[in-house]
N, C-alpha and C. Protein backbone atom coordinates (compact mmCIF):
# COMPACT_ATOMS: atom_id res chain seq x y z
N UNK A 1 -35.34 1.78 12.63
CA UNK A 1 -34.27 2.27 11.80
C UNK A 1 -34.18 3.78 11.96
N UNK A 2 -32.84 4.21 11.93
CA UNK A 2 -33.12 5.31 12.16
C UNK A 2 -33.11 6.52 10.76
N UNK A 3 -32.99 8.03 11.24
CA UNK A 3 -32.88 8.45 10.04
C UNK A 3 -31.55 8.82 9.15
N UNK A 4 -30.33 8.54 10.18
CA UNK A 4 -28.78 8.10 9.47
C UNK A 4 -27.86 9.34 9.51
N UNK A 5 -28.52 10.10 10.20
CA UNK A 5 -28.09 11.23 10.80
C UNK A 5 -27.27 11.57 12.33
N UNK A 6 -26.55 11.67 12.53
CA UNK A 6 -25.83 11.43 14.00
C UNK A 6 -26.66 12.50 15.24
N UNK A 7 -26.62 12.31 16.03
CA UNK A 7 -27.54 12.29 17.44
C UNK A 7 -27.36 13.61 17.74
N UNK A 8 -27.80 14.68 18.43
CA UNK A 8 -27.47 15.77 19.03
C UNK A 8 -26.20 15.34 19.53
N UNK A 9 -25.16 16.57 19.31
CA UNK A 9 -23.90 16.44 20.15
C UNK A 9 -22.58 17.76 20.34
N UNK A 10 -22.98 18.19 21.19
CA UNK A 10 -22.26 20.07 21.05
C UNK A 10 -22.87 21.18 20.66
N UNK A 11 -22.19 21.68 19.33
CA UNK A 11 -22.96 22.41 18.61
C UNK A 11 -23.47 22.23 17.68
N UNK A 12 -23.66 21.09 17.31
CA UNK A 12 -24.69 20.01 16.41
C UNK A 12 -25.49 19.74 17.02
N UNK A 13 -26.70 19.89 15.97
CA UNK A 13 -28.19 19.30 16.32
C UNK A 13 -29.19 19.02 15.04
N UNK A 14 -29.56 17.83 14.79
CA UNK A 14 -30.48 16.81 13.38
C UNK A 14 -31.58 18.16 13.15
N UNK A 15 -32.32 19.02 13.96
CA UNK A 15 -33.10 19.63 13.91
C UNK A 15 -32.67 20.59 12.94
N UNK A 16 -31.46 21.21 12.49
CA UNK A 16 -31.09 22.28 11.87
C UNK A 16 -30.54 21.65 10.22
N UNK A 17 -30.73 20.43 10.01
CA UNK A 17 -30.41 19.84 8.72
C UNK A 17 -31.56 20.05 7.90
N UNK A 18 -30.96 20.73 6.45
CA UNK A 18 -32.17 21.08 5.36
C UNK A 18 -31.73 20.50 4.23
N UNK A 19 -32.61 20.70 3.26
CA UNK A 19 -32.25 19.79 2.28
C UNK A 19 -31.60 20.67 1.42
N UNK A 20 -30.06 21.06 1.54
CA UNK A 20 -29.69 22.09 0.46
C UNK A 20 -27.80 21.50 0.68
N UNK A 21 -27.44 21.82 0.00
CA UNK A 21 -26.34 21.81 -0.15
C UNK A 21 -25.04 22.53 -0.66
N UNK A 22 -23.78 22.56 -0.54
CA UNK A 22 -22.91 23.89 -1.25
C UNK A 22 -22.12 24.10 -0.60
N UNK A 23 -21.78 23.87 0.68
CA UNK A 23 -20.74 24.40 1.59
C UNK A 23 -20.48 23.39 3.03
N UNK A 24 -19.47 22.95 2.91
CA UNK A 24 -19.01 22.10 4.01
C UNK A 24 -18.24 23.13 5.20
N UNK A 25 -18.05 22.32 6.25
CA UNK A 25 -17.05 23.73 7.45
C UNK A 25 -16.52 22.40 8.49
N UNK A 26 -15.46 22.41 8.58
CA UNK A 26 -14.73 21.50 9.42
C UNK A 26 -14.02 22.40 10.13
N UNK A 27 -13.87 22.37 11.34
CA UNK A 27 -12.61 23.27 12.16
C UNK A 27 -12.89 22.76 13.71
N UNK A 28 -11.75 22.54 14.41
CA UNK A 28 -11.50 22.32 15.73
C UNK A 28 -11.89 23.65 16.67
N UNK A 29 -12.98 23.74 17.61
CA UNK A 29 -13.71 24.56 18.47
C UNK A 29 -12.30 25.12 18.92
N UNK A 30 -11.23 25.04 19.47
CA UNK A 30 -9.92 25.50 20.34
C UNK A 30 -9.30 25.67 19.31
N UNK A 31 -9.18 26.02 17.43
CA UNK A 31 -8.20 26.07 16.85
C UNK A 31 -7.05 25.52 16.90
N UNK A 32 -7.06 24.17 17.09
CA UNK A 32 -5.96 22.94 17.17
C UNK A 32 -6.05 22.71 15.49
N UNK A 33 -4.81 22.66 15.28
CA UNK A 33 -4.45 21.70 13.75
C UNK A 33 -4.23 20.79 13.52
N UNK A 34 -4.65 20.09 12.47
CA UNK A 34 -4.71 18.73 12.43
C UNK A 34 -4.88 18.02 10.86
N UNK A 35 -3.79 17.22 10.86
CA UNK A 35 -4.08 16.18 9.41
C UNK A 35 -5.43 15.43 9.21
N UNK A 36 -6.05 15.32 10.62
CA UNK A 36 -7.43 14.92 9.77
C UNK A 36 -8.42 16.04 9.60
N UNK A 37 -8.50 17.20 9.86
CA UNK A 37 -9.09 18.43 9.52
C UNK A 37 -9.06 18.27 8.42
N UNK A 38 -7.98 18.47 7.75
CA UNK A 38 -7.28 18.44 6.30
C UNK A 38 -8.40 17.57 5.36
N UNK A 39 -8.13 16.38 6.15
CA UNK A 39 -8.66 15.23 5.67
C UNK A 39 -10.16 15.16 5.44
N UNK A 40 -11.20 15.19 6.61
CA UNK A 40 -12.03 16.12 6.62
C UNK A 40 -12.65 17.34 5.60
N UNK A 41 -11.78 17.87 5.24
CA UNK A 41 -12.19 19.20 4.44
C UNK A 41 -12.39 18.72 3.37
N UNK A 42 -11.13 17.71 2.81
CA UNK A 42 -11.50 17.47 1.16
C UNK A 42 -12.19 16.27 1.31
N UNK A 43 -12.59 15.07 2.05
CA UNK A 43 -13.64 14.70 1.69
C UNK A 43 -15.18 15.40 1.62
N UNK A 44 -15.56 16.49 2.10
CA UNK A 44 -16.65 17.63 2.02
C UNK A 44 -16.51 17.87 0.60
N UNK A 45 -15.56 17.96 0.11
CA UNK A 45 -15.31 18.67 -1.52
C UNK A 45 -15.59 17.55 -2.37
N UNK A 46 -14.94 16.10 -1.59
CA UNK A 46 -15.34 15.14 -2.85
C UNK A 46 -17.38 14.71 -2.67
N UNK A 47 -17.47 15.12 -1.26
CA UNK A 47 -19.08 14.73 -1.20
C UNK A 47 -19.79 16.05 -2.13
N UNK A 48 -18.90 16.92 -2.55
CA UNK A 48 -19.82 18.00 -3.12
C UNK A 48 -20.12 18.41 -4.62
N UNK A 49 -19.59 17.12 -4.88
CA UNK A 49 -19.62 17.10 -6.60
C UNK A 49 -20.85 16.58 -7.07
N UNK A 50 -22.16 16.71 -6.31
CA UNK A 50 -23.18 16.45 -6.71
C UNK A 50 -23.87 17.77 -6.95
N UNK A 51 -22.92 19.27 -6.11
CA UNK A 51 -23.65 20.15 -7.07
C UNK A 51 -23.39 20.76 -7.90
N UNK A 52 -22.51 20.22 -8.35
CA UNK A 52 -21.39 20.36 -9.87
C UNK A 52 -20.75 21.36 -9.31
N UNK A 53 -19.92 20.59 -8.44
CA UNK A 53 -18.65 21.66 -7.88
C UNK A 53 -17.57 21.11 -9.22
N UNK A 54 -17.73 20.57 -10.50
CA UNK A 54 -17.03 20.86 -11.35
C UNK A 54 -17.11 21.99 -12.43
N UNK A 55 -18.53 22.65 -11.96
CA UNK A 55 -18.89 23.56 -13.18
C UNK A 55 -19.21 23.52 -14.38
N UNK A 56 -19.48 24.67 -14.64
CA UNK A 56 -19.91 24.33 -16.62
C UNK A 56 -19.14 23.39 -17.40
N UNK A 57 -17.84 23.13 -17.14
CA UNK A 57 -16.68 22.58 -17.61
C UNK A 57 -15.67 21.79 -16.82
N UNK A 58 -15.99 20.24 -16.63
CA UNK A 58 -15.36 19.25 -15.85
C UNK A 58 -13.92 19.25 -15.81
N UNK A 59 -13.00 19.74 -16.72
CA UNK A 59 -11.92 20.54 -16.58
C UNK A 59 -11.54 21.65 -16.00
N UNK A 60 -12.48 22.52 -15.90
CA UNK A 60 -11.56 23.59 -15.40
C UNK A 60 -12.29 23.70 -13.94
N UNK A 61 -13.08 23.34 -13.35
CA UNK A 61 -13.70 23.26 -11.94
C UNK A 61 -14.27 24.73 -11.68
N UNK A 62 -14.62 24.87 -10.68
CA UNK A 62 -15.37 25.76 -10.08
C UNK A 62 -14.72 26.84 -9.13
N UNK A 63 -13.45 26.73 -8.38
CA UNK A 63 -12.45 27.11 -7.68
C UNK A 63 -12.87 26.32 -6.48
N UNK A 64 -13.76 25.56 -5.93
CA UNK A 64 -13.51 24.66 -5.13
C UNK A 64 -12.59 24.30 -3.90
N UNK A 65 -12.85 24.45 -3.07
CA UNK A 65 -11.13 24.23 -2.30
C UNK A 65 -10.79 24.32 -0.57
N UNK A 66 -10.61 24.42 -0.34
CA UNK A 66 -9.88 23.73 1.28
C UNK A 66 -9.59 25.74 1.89
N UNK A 67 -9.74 26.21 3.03
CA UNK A 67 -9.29 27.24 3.54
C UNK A 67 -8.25 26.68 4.81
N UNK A 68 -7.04 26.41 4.71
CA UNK A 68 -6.45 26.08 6.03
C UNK A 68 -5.63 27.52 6.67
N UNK A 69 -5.05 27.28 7.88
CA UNK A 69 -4.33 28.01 8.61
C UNK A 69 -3.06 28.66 7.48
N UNK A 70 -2.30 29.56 7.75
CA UNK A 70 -1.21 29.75 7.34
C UNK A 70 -0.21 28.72 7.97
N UNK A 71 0.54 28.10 6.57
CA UNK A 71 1.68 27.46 7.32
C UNK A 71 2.91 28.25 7.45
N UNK A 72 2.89 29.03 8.55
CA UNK A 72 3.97 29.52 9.24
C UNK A 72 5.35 29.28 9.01
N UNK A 73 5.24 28.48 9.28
CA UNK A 73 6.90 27.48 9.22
C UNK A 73 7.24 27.15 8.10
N UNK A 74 6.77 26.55 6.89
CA UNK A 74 6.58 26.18 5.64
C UNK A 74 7.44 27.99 4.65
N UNK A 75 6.09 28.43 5.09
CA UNK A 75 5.95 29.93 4.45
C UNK A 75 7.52 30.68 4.63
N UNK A 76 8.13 30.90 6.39
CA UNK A 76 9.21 31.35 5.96
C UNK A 76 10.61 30.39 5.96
N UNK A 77 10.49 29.00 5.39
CA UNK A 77 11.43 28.47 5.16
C UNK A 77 11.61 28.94 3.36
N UNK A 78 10.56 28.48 2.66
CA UNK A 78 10.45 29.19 1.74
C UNK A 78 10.81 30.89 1.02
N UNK A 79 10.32 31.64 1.72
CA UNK A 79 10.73 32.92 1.67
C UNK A 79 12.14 33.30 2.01
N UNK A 80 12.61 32.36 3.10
CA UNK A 80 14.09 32.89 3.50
C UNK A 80 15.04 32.06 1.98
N UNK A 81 14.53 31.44 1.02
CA UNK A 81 15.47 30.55 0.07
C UNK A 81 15.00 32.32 -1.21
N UNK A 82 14.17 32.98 -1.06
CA UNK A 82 14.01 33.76 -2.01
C UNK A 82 14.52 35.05 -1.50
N UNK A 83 15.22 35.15 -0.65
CA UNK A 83 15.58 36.36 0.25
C UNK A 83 14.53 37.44 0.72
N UNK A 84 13.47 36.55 1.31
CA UNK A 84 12.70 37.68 1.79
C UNK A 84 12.42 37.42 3.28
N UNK A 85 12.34 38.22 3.95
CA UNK A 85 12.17 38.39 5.60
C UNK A 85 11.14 38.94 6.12
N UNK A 86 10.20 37.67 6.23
CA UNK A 86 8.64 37.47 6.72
C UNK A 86 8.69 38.79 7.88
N UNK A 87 7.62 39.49 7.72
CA UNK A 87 7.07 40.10 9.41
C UNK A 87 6.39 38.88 10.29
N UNK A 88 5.87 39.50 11.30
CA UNK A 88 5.46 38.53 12.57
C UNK A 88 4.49 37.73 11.92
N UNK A 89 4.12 36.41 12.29
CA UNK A 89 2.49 35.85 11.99
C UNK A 89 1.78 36.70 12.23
N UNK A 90 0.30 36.47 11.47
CA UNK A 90 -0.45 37.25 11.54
C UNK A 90 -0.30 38.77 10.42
N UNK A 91 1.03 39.11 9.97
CA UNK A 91 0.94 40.37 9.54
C UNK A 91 1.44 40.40 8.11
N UNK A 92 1.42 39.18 7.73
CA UNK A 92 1.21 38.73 5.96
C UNK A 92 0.49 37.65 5.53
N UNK A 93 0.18 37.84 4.26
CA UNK A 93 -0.63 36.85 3.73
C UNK A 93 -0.05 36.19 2.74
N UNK A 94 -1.14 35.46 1.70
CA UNK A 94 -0.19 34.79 0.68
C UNK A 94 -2.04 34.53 -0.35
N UNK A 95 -1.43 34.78 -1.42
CA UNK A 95 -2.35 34.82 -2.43
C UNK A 95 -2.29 33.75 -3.52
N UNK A 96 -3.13 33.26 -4.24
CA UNK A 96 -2.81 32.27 -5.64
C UNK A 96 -3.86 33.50 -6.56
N UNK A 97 -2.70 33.75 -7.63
CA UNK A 97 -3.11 34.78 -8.95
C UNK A 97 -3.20 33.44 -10.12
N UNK A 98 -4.06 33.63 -11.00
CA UNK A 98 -4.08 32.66 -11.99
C UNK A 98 -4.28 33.81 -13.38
N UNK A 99 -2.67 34.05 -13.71
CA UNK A 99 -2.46 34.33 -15.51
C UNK A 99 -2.84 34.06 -16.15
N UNK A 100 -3.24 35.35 -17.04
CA UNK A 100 -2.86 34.43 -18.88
C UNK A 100 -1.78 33.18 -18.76
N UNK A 101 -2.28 33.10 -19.61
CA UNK A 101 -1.01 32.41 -20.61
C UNK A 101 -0.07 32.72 -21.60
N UNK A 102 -0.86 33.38 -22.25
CA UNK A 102 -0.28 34.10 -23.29
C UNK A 102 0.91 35.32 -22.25
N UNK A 103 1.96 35.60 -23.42
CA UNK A 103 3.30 36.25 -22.64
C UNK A 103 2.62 37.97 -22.35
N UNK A 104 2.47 38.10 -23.74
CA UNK A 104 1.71 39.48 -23.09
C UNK A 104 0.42 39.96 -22.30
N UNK A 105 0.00 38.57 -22.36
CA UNK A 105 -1.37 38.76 -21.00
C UNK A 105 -0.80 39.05 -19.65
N UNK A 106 -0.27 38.07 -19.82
CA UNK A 106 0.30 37.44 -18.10
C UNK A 106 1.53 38.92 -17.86
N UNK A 107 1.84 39.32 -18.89
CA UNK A 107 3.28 40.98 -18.51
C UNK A 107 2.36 42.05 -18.02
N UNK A 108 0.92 41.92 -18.89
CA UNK A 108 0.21 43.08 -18.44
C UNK A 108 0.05 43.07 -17.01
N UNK A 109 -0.33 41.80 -16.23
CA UNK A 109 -1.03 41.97 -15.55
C UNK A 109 0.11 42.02 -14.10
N UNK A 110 1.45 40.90 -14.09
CA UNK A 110 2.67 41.67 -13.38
C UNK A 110 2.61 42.95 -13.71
N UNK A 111 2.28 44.01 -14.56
CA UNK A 111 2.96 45.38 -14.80
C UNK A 111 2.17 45.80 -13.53
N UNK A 112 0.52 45.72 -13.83
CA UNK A 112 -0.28 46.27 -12.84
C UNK A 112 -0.10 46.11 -11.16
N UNK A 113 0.64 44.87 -10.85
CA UNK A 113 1.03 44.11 -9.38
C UNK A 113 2.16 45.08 -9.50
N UNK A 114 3.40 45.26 -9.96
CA UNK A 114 4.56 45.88 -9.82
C UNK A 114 4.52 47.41 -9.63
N UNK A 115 3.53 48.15 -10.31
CA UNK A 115 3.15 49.57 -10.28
C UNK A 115 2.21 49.95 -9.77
N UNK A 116 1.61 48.88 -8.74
CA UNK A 116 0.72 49.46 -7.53
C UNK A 116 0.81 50.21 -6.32
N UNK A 117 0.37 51.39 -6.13
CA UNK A 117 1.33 52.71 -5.42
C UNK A 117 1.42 51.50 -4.03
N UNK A 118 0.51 50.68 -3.36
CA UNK A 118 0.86 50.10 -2.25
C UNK A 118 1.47 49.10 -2.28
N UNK A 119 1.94 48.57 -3.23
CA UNK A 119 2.57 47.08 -3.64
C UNK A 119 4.14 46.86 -2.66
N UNK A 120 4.25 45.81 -2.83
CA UNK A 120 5.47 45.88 -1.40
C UNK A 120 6.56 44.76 -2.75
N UNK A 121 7.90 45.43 -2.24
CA UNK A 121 8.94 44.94 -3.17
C UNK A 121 8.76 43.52 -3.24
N UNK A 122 7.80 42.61 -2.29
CA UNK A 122 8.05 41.25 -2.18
C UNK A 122 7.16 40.45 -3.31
N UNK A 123 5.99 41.15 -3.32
CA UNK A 123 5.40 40.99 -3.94
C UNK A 123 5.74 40.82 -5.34
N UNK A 124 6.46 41.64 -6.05
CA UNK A 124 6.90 41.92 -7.56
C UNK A 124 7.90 40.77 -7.44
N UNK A 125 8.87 40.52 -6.05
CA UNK A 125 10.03 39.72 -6.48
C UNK A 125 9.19 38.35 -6.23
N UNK A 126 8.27 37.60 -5.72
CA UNK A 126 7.38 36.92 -6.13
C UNK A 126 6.88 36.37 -7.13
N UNK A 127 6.54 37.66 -8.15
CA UNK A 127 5.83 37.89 -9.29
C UNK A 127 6.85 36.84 -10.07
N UNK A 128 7.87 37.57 -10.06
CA UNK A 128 9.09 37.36 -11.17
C UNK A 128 9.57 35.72 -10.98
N UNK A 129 9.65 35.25 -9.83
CA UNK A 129 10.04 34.12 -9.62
C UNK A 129 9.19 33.03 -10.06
N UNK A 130 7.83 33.36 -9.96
CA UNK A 130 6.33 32.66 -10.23
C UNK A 130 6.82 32.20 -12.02
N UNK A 131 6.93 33.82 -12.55
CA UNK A 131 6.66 33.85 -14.06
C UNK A 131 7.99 32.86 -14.75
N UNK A 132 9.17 32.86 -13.81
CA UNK A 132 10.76 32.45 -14.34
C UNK A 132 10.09 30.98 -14.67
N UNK A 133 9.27 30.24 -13.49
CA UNK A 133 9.30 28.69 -13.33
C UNK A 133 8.37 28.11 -14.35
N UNK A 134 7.84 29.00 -15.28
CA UNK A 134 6.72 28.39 -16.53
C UNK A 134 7.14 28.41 -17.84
């Protein structure tokens, strides 16, 4: 019988497995994309709830979560419906901010994004669109 571990193969090898856990890594060696990457990634997340990747509090989780590629295509179909005009790949990003709730939490903290000497107009018109949809 064996020990249920898969065989040397690439840049895998049984010799470098320890007994610890916390962090999964899926990615294609040539940076090819792929729905089972995807797929892949969050089963790692559901195998990782044994080290309470839910946290102190089974509600609110741990931040937990998947790192994929930028979707390119996605990103400025989107942006062109908000009138904004992506630079090249590669030369923007895209962030998830998590607010208050409360009205004057969540104003403070747009004030600080909107009056940041480097802040870019897209950003604020972002802001505003985020805050309209809650």
């Amino acid at each position: 019988m064996g020990s249920g571990m898969p065989e040397q193969q690439g840049l895998y090898s049984p010799s470098n497995e320890r007994d610890a856990c916390g962090l999964g890594f899926v990615a294609h060696i040539k940076g090819k994309k792929s729905h089972q990457i995807v797929q892949q990634g969050l089963q790692i997340l559901a195998n990782l709830t044994h080290r309470g990747a839910t946290g102190y509090d089974p509600k609110l989780g741990d931040g937990a979560g998947i790192l994929i590629q930028m979707p390119d295509a996605f990103m400025r179909k989107e942006a062109t419906k908000l009138g904004i005009n992506l630079p090249a790949v590669g030369s923007y990003a895209c962030g998830t901010a998590f607010l208050p709730q409360t009205k004057n939490g969540r104003e403070a903290c747009e004030s600080i994004v909107a009056h940041h000497p480097r802040r870019s107009s897209n950003i604020t018109r972002l802001a505003r669109c985020a805050s309209r949809q809650q």
